[in-house]
N, C-alpha and C. Protein backbone atom coordinates (compact mmCIF):
# COMPACT_ATOMS: atom_id res chain seq x y z
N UNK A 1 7.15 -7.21 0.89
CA UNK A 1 8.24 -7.45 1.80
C UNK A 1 8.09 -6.51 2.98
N UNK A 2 8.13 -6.93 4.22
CA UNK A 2 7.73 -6.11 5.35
C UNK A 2 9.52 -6.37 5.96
N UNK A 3 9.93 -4.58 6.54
CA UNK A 3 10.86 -4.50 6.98
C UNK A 3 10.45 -4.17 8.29
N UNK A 4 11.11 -4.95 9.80
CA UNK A 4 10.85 -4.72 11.24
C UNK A 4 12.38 -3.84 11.71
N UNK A 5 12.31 -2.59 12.50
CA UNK A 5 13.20 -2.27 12.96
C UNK A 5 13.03 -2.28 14.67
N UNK A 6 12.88 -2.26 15.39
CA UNK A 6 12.47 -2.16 16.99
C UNK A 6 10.90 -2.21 16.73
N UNK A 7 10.27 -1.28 17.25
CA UNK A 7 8.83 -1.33 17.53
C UNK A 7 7.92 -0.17 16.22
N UNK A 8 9.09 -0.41 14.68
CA UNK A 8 8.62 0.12 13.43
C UNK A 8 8.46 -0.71 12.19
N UNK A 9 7.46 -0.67 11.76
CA UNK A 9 7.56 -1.73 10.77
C UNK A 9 7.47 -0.87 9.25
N UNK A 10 7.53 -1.40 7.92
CA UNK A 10 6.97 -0.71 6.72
C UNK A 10 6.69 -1.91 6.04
N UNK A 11 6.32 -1.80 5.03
CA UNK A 11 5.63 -2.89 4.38
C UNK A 11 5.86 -2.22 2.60
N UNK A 12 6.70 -3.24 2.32
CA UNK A 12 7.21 -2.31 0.59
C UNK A 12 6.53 -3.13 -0.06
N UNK A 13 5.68 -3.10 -1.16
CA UNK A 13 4.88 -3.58 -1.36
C UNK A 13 5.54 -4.00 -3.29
N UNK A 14 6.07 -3.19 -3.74
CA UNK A 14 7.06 -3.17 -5.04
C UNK A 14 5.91 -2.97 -5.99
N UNK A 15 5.61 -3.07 -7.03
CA UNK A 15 4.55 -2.90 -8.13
C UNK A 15 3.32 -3.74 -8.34
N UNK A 16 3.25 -4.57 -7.16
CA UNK A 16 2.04 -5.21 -6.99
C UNK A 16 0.83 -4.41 -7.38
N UNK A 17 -0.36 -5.27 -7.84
CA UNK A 17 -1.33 -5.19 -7.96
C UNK A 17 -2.47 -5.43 -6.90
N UNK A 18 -3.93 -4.93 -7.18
CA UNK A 18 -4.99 -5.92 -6.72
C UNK A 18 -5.39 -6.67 -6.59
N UNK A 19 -4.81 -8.00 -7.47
CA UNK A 19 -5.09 -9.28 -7.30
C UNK A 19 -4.39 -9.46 -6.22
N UNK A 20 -3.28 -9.60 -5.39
CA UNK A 20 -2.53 -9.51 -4.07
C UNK A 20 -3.08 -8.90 -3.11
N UNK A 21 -3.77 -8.07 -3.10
CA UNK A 21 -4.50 -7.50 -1.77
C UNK A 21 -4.58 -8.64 -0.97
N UNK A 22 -5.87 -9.52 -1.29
CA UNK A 22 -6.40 -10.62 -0.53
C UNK A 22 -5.37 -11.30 0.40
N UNK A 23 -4.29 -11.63 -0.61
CA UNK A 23 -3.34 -12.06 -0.14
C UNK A 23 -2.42 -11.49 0.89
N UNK A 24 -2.40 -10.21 0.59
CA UNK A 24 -1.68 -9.52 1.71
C UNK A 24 -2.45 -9.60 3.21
N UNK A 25 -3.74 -9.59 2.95
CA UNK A 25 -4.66 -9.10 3.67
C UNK A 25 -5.27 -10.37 4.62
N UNK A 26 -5.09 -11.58 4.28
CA UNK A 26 -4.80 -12.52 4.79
C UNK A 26 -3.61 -13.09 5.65
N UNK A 27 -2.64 -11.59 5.75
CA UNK A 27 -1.79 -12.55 6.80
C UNK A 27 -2.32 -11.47 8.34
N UNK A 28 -2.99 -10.93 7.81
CA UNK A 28 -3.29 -9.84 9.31
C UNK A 28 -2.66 -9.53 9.87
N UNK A 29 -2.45 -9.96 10.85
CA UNK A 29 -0.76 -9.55 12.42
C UNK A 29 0.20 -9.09 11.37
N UNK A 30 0.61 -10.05 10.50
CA UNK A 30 1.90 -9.99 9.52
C UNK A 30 2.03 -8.95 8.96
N UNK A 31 0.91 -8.39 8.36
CA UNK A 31 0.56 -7.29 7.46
C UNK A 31 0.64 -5.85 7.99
N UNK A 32 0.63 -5.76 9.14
CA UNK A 32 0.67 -4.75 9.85
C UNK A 32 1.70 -4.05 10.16
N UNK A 33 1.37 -2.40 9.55
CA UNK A 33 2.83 -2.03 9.53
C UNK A 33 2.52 -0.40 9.73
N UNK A 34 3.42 0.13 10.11
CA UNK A 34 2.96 1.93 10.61
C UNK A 34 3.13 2.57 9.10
N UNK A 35 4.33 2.07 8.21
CA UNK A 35 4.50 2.62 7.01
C UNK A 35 4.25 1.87 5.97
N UNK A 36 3.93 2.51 5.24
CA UNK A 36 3.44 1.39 3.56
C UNK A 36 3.54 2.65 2.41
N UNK A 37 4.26 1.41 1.77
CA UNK A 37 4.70 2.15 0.61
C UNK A 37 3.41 1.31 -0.67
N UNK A 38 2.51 2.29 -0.96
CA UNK A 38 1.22 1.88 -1.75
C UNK A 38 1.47 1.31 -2.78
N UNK A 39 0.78 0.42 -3.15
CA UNK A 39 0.97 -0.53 -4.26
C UNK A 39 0.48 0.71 -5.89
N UNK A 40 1.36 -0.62 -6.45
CA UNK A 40 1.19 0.00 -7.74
C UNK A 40 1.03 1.56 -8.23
N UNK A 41 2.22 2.62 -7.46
CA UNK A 41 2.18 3.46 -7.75
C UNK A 41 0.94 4.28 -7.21
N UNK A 42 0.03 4.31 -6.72
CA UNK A 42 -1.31 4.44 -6.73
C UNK A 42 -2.37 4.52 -7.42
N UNK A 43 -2.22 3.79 -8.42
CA UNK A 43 -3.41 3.42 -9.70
C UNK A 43 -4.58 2.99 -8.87
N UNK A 44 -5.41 3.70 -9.46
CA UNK A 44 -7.03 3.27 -9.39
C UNK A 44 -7.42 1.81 -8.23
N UNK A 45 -6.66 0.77 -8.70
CA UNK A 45 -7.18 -0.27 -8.43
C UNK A 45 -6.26 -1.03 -7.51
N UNK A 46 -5.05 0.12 -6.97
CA UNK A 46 -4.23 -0.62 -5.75
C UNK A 46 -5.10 -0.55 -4.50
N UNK A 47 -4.01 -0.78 -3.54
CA UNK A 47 -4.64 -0.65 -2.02
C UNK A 47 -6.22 -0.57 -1.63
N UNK A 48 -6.82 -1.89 -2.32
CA UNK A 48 -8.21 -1.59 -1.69
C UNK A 48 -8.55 -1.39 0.07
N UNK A 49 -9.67 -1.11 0.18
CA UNK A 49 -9.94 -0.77 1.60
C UNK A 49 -9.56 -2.17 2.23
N UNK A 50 -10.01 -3.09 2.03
CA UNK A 50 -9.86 -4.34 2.59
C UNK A 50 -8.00 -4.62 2.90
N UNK A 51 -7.53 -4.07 2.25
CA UNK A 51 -6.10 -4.39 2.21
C UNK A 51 -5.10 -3.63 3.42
N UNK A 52 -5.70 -2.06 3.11
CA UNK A 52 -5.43 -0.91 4.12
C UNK A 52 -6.00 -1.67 5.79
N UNK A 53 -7.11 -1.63 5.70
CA UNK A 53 -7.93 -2.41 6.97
C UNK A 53 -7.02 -3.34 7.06
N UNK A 54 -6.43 -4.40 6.70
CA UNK A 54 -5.05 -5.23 6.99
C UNK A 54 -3.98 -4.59 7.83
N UNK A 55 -3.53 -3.81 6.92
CA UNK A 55 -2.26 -3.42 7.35
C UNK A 55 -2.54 -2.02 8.43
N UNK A 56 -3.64 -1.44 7.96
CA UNK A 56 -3.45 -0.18 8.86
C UNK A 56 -2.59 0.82 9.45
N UNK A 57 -1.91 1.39 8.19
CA UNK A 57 -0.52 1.93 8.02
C UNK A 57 -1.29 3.40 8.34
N UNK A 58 -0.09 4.06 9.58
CA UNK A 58 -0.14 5.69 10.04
C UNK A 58 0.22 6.49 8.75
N UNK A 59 1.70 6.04 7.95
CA UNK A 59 1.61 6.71 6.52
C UNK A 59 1.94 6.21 5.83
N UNK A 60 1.48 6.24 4.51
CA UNK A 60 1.65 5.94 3.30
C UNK A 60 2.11 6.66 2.51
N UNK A 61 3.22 6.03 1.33
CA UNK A 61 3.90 6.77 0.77
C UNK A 61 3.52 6.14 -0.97
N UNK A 62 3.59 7.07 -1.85
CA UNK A 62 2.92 6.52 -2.87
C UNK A 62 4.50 7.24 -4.04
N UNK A 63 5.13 6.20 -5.11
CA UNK A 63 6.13 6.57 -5.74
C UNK A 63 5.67 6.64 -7.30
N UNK A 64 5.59 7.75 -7.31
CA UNK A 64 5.16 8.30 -9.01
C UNK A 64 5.83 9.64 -9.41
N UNK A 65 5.55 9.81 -10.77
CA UNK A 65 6.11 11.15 -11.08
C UNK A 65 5.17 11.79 -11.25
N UNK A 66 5.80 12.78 -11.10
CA UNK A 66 4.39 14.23 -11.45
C UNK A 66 4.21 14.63 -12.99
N UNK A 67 2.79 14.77 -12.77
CA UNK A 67 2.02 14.31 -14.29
C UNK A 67 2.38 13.19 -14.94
N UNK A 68 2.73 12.14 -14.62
CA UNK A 68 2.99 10.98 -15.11
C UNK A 68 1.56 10.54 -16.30
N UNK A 69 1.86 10.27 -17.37
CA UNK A 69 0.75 9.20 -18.46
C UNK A 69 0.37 8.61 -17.84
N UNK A 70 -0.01 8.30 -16.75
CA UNK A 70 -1.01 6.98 -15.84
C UNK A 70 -1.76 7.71 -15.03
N UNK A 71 -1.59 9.11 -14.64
CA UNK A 71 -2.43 10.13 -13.41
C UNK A 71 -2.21 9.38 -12.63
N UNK A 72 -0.80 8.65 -12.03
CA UNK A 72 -1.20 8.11 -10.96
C UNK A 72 -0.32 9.29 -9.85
N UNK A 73 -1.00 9.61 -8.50
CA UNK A 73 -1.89 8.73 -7.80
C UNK A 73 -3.16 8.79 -8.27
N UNK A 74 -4.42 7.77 -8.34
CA UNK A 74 -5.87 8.15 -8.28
C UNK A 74 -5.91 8.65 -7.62
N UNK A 75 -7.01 9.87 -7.58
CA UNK A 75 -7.78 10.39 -6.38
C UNK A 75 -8.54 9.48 -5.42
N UNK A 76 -9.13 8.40 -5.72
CA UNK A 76 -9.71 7.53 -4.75
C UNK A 76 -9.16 6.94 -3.86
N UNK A 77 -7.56 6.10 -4.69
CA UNK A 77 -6.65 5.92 -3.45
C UNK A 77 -5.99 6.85 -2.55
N UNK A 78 -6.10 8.40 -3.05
CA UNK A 78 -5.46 9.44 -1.44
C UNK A 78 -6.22 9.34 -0.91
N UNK A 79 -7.76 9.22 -1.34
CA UNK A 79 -9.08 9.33 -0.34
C UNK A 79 -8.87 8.02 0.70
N UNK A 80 -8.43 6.68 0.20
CA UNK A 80 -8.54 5.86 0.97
C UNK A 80 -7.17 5.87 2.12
């Protein structure tokens, strides 16, 4: 769900997965947003590059607990 306020957008993405990337990533213009709230917590296998390259969000915000049983965020997705 992408929220527009004047010339700010975010893009809440809710507990989606990787299978949705494509999908997200296919609306291009649409997808584009300064804020994004990272999929799936930041597990391993959210926000692929292809997806980020979509949206091309200035920041990202990733919602987990600390030390959470899942280690999420991955380290690969802060890298990305």
């Amino acid at each position: 769900m992408g929220l527009q306020r004047g010339n700010q957008s975010i893009l809440l993405t809710g507990d989606t997965e990787h299978e949705t990337d494509s999908v997200v990533a296919a609306w291009v213009a649409r997808a584009q947003s300064e804020i994004l709230k990272v999929t799936h917590h930041g597990s391993r296998t959210s926000s692929s590059a292809k997806f980020l390259s979509a949206v091309r969000p200035e920041v990202a915000l990733i919602s987990c607990g600390t030390d959470n049983k899942f280690k999420h965020p991955s380290p690969e997705v802060v890298l990305r």
